[in-house]
Protein backbone atom coordinates (compact mmCIF):
# COMPACT_ATOMS: atom_id res chain seq x y z
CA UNK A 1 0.00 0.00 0.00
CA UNK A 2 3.16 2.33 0.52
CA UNK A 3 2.28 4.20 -3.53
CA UNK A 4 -1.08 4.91 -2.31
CA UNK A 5 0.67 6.91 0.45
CA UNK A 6 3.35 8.51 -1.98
CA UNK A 7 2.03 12.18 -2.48
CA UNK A 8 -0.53 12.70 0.38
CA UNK A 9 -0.15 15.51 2.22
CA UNK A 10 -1.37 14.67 5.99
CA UNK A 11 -1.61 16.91 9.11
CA UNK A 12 -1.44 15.22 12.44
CA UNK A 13 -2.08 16.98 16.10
CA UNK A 14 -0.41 15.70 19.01
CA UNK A 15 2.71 15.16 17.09
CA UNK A 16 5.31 15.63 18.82
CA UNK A 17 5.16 12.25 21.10
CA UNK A 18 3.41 8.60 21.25
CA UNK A 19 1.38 7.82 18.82
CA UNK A 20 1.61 11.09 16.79
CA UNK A 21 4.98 11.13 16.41
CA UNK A 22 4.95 7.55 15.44
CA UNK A 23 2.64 8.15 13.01
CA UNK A 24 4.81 11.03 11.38
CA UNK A 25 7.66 9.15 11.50
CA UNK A 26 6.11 6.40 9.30
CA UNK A 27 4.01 7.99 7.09
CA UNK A 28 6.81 10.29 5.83
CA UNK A 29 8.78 7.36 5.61
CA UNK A 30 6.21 6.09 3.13
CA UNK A 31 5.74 8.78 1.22
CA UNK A 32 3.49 11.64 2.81
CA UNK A 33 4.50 14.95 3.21
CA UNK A 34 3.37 15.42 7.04
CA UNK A 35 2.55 18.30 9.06
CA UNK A 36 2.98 18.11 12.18
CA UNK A 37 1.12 20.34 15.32
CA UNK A 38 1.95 20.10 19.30
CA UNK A 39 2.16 22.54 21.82
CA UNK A 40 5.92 21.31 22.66
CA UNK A 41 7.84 23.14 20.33
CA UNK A 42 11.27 21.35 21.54
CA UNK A 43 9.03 17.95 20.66
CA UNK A 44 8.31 18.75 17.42
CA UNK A 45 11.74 20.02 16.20
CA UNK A 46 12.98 16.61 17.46
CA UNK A 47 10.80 14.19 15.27
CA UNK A 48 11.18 17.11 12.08
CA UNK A 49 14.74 16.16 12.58
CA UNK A 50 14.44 12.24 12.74
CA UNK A 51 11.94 12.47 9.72
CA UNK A 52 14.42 14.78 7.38
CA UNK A 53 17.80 12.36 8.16
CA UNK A 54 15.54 9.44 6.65
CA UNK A 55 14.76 11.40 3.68
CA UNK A 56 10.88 12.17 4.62
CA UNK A 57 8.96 15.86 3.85
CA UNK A 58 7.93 17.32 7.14
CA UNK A 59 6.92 20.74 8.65
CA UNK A 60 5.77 21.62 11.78
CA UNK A 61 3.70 24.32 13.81
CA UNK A 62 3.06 25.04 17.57
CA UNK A 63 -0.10 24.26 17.84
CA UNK A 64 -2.70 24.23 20.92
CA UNK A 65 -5.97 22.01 19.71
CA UNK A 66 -7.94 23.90 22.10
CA UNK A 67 -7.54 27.07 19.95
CA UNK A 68 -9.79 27.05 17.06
CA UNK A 69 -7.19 29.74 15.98
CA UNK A 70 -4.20 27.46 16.05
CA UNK A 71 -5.76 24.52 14.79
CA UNK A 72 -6.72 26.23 11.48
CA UNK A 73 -3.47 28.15 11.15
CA UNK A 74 -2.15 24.97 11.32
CA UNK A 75 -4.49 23.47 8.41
CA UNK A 76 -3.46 26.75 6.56
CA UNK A 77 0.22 26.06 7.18
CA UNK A 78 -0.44 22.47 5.19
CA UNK A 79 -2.17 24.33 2.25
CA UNK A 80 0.39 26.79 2.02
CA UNK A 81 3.56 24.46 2.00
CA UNK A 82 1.96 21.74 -0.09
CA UNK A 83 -0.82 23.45 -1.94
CA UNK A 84 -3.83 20.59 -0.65
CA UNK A 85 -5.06 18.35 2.63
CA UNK A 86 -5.58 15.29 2.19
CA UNK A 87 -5.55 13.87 5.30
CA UNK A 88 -6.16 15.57 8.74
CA UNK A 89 -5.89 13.22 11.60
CA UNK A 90 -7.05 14.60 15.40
CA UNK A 91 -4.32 12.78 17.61
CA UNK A 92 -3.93 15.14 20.57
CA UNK A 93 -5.75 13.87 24.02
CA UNK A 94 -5.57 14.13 27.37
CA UNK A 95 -6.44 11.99 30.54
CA UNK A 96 -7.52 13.10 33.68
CA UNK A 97 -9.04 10.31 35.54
CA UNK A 98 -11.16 10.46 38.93
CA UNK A 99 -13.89 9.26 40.64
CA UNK A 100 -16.87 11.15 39.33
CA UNK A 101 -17.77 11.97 43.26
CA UNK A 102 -14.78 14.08 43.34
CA UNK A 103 -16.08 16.42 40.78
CA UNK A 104 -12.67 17.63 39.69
CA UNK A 105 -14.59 19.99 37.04
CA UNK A 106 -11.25 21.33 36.30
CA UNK A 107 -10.26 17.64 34.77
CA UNK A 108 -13.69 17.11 32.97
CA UNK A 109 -13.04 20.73 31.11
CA UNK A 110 -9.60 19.80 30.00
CA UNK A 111 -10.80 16.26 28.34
CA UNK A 112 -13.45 18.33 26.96
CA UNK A 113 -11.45 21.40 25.58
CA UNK A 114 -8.63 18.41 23.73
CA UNK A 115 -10.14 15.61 23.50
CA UNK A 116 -13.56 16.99 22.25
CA UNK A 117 -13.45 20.15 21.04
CA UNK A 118 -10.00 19.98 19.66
CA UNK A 119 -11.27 17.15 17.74
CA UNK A 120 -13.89 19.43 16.48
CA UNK A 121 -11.33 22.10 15.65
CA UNK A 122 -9.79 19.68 13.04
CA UNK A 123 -12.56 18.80 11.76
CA UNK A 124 -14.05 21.96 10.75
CA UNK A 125 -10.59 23.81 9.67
CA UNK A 126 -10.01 20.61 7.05
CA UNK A 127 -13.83 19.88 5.80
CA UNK A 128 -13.83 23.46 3.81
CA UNK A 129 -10.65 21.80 1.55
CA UNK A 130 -12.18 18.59 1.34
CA UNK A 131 -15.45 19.97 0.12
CA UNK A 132 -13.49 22.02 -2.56
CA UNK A 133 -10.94 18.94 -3.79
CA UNK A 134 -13.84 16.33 -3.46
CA UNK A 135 -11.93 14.30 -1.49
CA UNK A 136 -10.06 13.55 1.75
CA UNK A 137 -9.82 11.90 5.19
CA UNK A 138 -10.49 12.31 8.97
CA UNK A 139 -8.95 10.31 11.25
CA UNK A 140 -9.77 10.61 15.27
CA UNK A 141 -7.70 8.50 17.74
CA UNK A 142 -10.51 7.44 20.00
CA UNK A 143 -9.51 4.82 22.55
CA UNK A 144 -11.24 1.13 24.44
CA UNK A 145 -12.03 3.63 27.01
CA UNK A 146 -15.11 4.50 25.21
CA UNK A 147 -16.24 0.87 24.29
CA UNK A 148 -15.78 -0.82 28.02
CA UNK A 149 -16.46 1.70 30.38
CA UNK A 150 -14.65 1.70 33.96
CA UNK A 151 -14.57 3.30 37.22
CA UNK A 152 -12.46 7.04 36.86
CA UNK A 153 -12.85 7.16 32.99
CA UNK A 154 -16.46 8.78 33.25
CA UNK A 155 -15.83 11.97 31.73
CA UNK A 156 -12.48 10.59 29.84
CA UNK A 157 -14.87 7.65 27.95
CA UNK A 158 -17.88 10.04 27.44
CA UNK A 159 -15.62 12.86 25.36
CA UNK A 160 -13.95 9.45 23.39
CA UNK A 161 -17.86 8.12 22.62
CA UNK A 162 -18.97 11.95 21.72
CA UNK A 163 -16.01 11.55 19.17
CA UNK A 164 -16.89 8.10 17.62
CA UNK A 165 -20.87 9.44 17.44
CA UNK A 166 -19.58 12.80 15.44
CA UNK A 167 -17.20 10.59 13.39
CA UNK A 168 -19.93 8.68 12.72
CA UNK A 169 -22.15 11.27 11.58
CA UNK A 170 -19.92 12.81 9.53
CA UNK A 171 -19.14 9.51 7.63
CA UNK A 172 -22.45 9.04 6.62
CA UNK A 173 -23.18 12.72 6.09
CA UNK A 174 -20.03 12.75 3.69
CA UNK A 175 -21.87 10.46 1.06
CA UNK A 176 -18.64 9.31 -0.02
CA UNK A 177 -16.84 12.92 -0.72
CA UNK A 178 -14.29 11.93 1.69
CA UNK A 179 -13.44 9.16 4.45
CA UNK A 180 -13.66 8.74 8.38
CA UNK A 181 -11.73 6.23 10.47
CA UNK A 182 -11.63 5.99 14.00
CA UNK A 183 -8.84 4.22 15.83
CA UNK A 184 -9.58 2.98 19.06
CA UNK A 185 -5.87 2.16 21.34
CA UNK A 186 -6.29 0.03 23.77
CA UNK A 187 -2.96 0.31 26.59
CA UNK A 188 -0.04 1.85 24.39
CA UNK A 189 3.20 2.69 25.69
CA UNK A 190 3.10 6.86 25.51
CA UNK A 191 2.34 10.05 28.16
CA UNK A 192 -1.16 9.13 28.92
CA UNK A 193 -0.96 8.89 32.51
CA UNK A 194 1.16 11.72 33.16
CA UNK A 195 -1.36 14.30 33.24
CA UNK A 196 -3.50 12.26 35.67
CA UNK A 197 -2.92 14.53 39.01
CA UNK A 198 -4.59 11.68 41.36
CA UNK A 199 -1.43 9.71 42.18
CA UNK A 200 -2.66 6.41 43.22
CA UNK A 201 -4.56 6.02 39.31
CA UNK A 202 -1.30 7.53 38.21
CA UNK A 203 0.41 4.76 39.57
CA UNK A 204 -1.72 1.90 39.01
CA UNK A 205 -2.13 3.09 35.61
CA UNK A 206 1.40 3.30 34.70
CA UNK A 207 2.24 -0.06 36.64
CA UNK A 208 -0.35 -1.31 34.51
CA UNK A 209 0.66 0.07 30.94
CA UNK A 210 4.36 -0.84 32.23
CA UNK A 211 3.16 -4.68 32.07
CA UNK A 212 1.24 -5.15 29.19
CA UNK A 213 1.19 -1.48 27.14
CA UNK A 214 2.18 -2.29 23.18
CA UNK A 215 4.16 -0.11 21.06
CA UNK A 216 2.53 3.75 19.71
CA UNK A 217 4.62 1.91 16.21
CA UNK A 218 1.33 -0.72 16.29
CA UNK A 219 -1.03 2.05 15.88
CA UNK A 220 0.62 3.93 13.39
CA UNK A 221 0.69 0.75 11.19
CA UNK A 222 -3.00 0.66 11.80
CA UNK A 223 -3.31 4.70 10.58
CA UNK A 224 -1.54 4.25 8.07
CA UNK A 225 -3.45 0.92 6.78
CA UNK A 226 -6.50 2.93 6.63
CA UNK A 227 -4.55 6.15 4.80
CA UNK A 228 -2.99 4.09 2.20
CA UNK A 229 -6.26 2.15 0.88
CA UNK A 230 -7.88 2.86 -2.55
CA UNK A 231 -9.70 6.17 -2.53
CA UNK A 232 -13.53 3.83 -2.55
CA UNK A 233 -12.49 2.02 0.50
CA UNK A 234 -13.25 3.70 4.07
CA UNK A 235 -12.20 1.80 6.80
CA UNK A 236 -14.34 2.42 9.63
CA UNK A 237 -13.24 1.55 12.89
CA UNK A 238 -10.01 -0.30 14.11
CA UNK A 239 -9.66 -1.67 17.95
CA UNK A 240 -5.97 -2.12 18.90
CA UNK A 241 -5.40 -3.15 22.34
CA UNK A 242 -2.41 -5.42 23.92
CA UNK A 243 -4.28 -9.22 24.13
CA UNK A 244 -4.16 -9.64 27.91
CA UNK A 245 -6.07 -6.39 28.27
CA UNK A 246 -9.34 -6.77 29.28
């Protein structure tokens, strides 16, 4: 599938570690001109480096998904460099995981600011170049979180689930002018406990990811599976999870 990748230009949020930056890394490597957004500058100019001593087209952007602002300067940035979109792929989340009885409102309004509306931000800076090429792709990293709900990942599960029921609508609403895949990671070796300020779920989260967590490499080969099919083929929805996890 690598020449159906040759060519595409895709932009990718959350970029500059885990599974964005694994994604980069291998998409340019197959062909893609990819731009990359994160809000660690430092991050960024790292994997830019690592992608141009292989060879691979990359620029990158600071970018904070929780500014409409940034998030379309950054879709602007792809149009300008490489004159079209064709795939935009909403990467960046974060976790902040408690008991719903502690009502850490602070938490739930992070989750919903990234993992919601910054999903929502990609989405509506790429759809105006997709509706004008006839063509392109969303993809939103979801996560198991929103298919087998748990104890602390209330709020975390319920913005993941809002994303898989807009993805959803959009896909059919699209009538085949352009794709939508979600990718659902189960444990994956990456930052996605470090924002988590309670320290015991911190803990038992990372102990847990420590034992069984699978490479951010496993889902990249499952984005870029989806990228690099024919044009008439949308793949839905992939599950990727380690298989011990429950």
């Amino acid at each position: 599938m690598k020449k159906n990748m040759e060519g595409k230009v895709v932009v990718i949020t959350g970029a500059g570690s885990g599974i964005g930056r694994a994604t980069a890394k291998l998409l340019a490597n197959q062909g893609a001109s990819v731009v990359m957004g994160a809000r660690r500058i430092d991050r960024l100019q790292q994997v830019f480096e690592e992608i141009s001593q292989t060879g691979g087209s990359a620029v990158y952007l600071q970018t904070d998904v929780t500014k409409n602002k940034e998030v379309t300067a950054l879709v602007d940035f792809a149009i300008q460099t490489y004159g079209r979109i064709d795939v935009m792929i909403n990467n960046a989340g974060i976790s902040q995981l408690q008991l719903m009885e502690d009502t850490d409102v602070q938490g739930w309004e992070q989750m919903i600011d990234v993992n919601l509306k910054g999903t929502l931000y990609g989405i509506a800076a790429a759809l105006p170049h997709f509706k004008q090429q006839g063509s392109g792709h969303i993809i939103n990293v979801i996560s198991t979180a929103g298919i087998s709900i748990v104890p602390t990942m209330g709020v975390y599960a319920g913005t993941k689930n809002a994303v898989r029921t807009i993805g959803e609508c959009l896909r059919q609403e699209s009538e085949g002018r352009w794709r939508v895949t979600g990718i659902s990671p189960g444990f994956v070796a990456s930052e996605f406990v470090s924002n988590i300020t309670n320290d015991d779920i911190r803990n038992n989260l990372q102990n847990k990811a420590d034992e069984i967590a699978i490479a951010p490499e496993t889902i990249a080969e499952a984005i870029a599976y989806a990228v690099a099919q024919p044009d008439n083929v949308d793949v839905g929805d992939i599950v990727i999870r380690p298989t011990v996890q429950g």
